[in-house]
C-alpha atoms as a PDB file:
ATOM      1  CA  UNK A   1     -21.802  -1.441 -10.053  1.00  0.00           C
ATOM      2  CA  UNK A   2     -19.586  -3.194  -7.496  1.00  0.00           C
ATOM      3  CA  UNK A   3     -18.284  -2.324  -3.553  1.00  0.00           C
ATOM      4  CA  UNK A   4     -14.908  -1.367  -5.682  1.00  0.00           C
ATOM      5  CA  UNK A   5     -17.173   1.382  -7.712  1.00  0.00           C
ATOM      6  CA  UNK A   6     -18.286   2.347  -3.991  1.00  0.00           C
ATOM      7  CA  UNK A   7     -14.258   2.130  -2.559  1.00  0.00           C
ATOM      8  CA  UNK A   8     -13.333   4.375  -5.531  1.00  0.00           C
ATOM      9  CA  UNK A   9     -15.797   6.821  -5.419  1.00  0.00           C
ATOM     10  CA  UNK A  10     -15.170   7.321  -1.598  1.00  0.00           C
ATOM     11  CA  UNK A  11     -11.429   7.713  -2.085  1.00  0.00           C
ATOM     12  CA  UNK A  12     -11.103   9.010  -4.915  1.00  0.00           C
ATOM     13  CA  UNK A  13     -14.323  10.980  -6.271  1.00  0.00           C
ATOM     14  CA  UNK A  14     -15.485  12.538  -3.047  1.00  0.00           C
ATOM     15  CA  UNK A  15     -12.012  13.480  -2.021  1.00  0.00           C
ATOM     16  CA  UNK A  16     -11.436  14.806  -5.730  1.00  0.00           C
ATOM     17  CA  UNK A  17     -14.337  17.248  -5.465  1.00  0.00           C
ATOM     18  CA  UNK A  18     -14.233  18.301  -1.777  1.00  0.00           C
ATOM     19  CA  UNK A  19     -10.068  19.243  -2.645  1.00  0.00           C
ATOM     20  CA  UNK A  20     -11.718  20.649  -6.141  1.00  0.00           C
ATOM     21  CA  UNK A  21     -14.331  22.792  -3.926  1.00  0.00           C
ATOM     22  CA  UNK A  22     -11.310  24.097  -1.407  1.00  0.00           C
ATOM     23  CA  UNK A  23      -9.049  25.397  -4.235  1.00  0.00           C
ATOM     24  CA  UNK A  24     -12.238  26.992  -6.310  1.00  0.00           C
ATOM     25  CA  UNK A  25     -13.266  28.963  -3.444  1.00  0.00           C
ATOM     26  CA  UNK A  26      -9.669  29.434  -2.634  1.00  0.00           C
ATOM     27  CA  UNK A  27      -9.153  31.352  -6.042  1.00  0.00           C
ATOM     28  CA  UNK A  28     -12.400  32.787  -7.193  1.00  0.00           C
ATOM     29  CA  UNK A  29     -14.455  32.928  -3.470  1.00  0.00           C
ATOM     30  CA  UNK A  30     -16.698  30.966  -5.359  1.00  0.00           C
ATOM     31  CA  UNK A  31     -18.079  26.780  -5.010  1.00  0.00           C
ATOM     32  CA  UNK A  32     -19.879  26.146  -8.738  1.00  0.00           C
ATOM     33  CA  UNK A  33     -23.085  24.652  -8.985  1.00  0.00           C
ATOM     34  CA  UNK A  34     -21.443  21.615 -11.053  1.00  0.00           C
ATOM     35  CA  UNK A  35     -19.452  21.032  -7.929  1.00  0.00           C
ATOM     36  CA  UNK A  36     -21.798  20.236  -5.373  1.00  0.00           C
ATOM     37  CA  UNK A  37     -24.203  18.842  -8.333  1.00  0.00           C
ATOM     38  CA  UNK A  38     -21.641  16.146  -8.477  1.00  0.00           C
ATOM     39  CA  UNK A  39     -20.981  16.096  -4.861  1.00  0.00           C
ATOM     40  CA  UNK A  40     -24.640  15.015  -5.065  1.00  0.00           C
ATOM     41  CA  UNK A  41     -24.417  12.708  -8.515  1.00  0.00           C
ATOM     42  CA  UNK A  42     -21.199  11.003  -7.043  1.00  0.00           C
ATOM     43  CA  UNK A  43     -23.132   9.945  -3.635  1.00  0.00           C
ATOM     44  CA  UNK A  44     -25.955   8.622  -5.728  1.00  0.00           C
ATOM     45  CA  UNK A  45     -22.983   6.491  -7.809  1.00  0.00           C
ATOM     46  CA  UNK A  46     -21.895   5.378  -4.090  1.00  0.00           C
ATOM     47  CA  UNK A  47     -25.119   4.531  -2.689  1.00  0.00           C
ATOM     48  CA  UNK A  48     -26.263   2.352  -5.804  1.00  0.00           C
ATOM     49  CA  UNK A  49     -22.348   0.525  -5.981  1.00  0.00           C
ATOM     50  CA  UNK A  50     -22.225   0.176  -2.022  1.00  0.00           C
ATOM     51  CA  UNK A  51     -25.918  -1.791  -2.323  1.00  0.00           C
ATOM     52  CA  UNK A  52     -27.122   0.705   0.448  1.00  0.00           C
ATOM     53  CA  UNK A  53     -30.289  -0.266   1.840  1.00  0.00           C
ATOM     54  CA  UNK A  54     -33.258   1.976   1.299  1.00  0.00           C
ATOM     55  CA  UNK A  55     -33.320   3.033   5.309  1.00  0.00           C
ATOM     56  CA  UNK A  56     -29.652   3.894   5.272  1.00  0.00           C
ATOM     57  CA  UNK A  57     -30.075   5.631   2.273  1.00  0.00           C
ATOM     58  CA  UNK A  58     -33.049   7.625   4.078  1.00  0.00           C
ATOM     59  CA  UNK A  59     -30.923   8.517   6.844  1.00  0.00           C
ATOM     60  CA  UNK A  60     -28.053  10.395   4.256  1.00  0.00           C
ATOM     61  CA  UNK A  61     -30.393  12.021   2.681  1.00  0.00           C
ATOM     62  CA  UNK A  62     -32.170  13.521   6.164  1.00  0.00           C
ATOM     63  CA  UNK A  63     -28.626  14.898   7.383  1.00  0.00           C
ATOM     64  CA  UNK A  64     -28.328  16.598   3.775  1.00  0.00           C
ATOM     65  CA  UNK A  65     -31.884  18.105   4.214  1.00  0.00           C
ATOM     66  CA  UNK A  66     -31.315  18.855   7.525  1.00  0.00           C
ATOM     67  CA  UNK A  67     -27.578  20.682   7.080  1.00  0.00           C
ATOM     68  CA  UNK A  68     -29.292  22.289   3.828  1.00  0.00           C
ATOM     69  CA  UNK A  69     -32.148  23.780   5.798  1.00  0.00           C
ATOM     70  CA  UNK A  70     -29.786  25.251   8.439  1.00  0.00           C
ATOM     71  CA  UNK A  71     -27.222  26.706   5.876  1.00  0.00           C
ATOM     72  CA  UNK A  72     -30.125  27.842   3.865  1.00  0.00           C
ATOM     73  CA  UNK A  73     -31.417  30.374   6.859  1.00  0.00           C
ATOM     74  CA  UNK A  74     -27.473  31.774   7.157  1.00  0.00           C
ATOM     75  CA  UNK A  75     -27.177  32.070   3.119  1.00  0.00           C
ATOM     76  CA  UNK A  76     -30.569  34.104   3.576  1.00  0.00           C
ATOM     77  CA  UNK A  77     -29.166  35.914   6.872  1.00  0.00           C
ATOM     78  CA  UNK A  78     -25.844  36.910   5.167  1.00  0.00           C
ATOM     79  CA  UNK A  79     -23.366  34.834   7.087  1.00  0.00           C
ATOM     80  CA  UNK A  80     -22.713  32.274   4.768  1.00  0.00           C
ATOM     81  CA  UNK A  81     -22.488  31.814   0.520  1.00  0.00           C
ATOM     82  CA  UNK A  82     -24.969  29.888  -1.422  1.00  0.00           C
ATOM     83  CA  UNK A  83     -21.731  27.458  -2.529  1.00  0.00           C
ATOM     84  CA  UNK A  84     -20.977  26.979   1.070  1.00  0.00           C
ATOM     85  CA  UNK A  85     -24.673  26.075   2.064  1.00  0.00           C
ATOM     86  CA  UNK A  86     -24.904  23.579  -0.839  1.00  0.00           C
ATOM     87  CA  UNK A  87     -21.429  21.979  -0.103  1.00  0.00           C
ATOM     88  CA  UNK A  88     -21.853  21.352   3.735  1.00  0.00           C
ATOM     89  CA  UNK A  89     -25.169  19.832   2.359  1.00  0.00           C
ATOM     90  CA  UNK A  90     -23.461  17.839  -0.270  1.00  0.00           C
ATOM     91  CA  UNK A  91     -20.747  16.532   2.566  1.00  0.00           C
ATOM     92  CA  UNK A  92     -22.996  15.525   5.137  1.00  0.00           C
ATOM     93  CA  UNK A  93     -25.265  13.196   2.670  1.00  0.00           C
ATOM     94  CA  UNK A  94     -21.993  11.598   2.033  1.00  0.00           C
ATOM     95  CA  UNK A  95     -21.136  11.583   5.562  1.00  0.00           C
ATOM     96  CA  UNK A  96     -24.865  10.636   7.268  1.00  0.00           C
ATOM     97  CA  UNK A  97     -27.024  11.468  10.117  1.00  0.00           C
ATOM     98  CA  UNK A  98     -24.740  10.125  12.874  1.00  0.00           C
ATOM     99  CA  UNK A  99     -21.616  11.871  11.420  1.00  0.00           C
ATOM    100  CA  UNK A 100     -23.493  15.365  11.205  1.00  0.00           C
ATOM    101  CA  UNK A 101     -22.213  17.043  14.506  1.00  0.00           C
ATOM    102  CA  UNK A 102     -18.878  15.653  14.322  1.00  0.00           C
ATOM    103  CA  UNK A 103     -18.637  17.291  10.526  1.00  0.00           C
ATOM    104  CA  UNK A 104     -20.275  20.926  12.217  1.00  0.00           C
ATOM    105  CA  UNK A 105     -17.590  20.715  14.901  1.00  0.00           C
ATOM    106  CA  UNK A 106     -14.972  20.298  12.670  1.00  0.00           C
ATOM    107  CA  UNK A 107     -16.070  22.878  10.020  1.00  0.00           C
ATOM    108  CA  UNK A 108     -16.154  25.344  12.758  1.00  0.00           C
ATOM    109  CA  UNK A 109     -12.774  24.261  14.396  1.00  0.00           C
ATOM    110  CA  UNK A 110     -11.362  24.818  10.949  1.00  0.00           C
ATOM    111  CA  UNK A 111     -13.544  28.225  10.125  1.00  0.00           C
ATOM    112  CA  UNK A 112     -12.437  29.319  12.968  1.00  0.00           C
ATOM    113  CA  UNK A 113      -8.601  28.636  12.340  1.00  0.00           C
ATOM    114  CA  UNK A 114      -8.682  29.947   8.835  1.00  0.00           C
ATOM    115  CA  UNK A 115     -10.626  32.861   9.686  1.00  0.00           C
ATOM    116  CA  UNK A 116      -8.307  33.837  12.149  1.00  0.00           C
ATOM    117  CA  UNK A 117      -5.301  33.309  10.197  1.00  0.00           C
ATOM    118  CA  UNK A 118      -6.437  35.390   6.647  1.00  0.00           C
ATOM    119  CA  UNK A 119      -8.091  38.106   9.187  1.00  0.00           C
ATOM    120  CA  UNK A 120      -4.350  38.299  10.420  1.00  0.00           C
ATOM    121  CA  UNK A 121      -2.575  38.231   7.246  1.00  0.00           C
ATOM    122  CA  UNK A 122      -5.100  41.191   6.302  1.00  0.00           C
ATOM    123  CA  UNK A 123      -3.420  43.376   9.191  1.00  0.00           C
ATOM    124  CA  UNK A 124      -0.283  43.181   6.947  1.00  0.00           C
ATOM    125  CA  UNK A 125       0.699  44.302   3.911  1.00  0.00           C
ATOM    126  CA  UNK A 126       1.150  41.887   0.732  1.00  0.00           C
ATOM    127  CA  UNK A 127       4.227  40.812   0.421  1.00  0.00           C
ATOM    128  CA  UNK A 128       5.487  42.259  -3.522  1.00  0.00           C
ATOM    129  CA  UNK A 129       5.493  38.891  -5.074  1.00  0.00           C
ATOM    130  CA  UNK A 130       2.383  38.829  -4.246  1.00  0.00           C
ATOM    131  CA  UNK A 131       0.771  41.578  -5.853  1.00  0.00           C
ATOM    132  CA  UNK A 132       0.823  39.794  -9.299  1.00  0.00           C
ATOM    133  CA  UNK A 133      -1.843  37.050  -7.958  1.00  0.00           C
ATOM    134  CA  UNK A 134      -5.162  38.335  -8.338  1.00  0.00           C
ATOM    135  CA  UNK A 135      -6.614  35.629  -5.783  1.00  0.00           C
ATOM    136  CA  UNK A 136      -4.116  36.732  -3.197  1.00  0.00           C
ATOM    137  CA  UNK A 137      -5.048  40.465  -3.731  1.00  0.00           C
ATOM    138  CA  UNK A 138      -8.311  39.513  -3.449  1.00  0.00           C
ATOM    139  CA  UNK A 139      -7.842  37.204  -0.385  1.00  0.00           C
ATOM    140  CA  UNK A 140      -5.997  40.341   1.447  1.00  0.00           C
ATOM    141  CA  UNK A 141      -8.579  42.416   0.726  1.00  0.00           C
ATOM    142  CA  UNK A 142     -10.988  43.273   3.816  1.00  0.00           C
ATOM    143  CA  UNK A 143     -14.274  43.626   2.338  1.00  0.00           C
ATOM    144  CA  UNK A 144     -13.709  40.256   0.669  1.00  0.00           C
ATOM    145  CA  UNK A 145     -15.236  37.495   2.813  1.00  0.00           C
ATOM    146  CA  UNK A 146     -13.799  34.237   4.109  1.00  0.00           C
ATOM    147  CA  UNK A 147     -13.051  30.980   1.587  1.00  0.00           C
ATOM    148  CA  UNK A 148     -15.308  28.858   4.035  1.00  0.00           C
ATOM    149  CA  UNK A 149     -15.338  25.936   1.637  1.00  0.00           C
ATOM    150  CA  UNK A 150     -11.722  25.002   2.675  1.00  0.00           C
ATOM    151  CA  UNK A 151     -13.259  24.723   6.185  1.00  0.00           C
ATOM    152  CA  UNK A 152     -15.830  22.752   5.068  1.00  0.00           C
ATOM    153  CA  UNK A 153     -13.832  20.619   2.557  1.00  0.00           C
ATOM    154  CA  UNK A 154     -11.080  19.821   5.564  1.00  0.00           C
ATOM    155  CA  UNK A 155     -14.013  19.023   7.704  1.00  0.00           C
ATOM    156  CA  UNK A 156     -15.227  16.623   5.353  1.00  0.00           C
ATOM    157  CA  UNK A 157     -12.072  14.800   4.553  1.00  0.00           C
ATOM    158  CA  UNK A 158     -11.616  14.884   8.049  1.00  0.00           C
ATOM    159  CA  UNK A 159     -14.714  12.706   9.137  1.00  0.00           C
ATOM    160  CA  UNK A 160     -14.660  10.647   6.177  1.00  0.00           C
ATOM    161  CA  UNK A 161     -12.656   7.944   7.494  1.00  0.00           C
ATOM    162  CA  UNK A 162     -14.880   7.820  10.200  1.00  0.00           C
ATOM    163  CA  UNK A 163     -17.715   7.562   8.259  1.00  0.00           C
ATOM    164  CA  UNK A 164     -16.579   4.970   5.704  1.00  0.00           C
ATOM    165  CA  UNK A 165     -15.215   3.061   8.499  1.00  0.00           C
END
């Protein structure tokens, strides 16, 4: 593969799948396994295209293992999905080590914002058109949790230009 594979892939397929991620969890509160799988497969394509050395490469996969060990303790705690967990994961090997906090910041400045706006949506009532979209039903509804892949997608697309820099 070439450095135009690698350009592609990190403005195109990463992008793609972090969007892809937002709108799935958007609509069914849920980030498939064949998402972050080729969140993963994709960097691998990148790496191998981009001719990263082996101690970069390290260094990606240490903020993945590191962000997957932290979101694996709030998956088991309750606070977080199993999607989520994997996709922060899968965005901070693209991302790497020294990109890790700025990604966490910006996931949580998001989180935050998103939160806040469906939890005050929820104190209203559905407008009638509405009612015929079983996401938004299911959005408005207050035992359903938060879509925290949008967060974590924005993050990601956020810091990405950054990181590719």
């Amino acid at each position: 593969m070439s450095g135009s594979a690698a350009y592609l892939l990190s403005c195109f397929g990463f992008p793609f799948l972090m969007a892809y991620a937002a709108v799935s969890d958007l609509l069914t509160m849920r980030i498939s396994n064949r998402v972050t799988s080729l969140v993963l497969f994709t960097f691998v394509l990148y790496a191998l295209a981009d001719g990263m050395m082996l101690a970069e490469l390290a260094l990606h996969i240490a903020a993945g293992c590191l962000v997957l060990a932290a979101a694996f303790v709030m998956f088991a705690r309750g606070w977080i999905g199993g999607g989520d967990a994997k996709l922060a994961a899968g965005a901070t090997l693209w991302l790497g080590i020294e990109y890790v906090a700025e990604y966490l910041i910006a996931a949580s400045v998001f989180g935050g914002v998103l939160t806040l706006v469906i939890l005050f949506a929820r104190a209203y009532p559905l407008p009638m058109a509405t009612l015929r979209l079983p996401f938004a039903v299911n959005l408005h509804d207050s035992r359903t949790g938060i879509p925290y892949g949008i967060a974590l997608a924005a993050a990601a697309l956020t810091v990405l230009p950054h990181a590719m820099g």
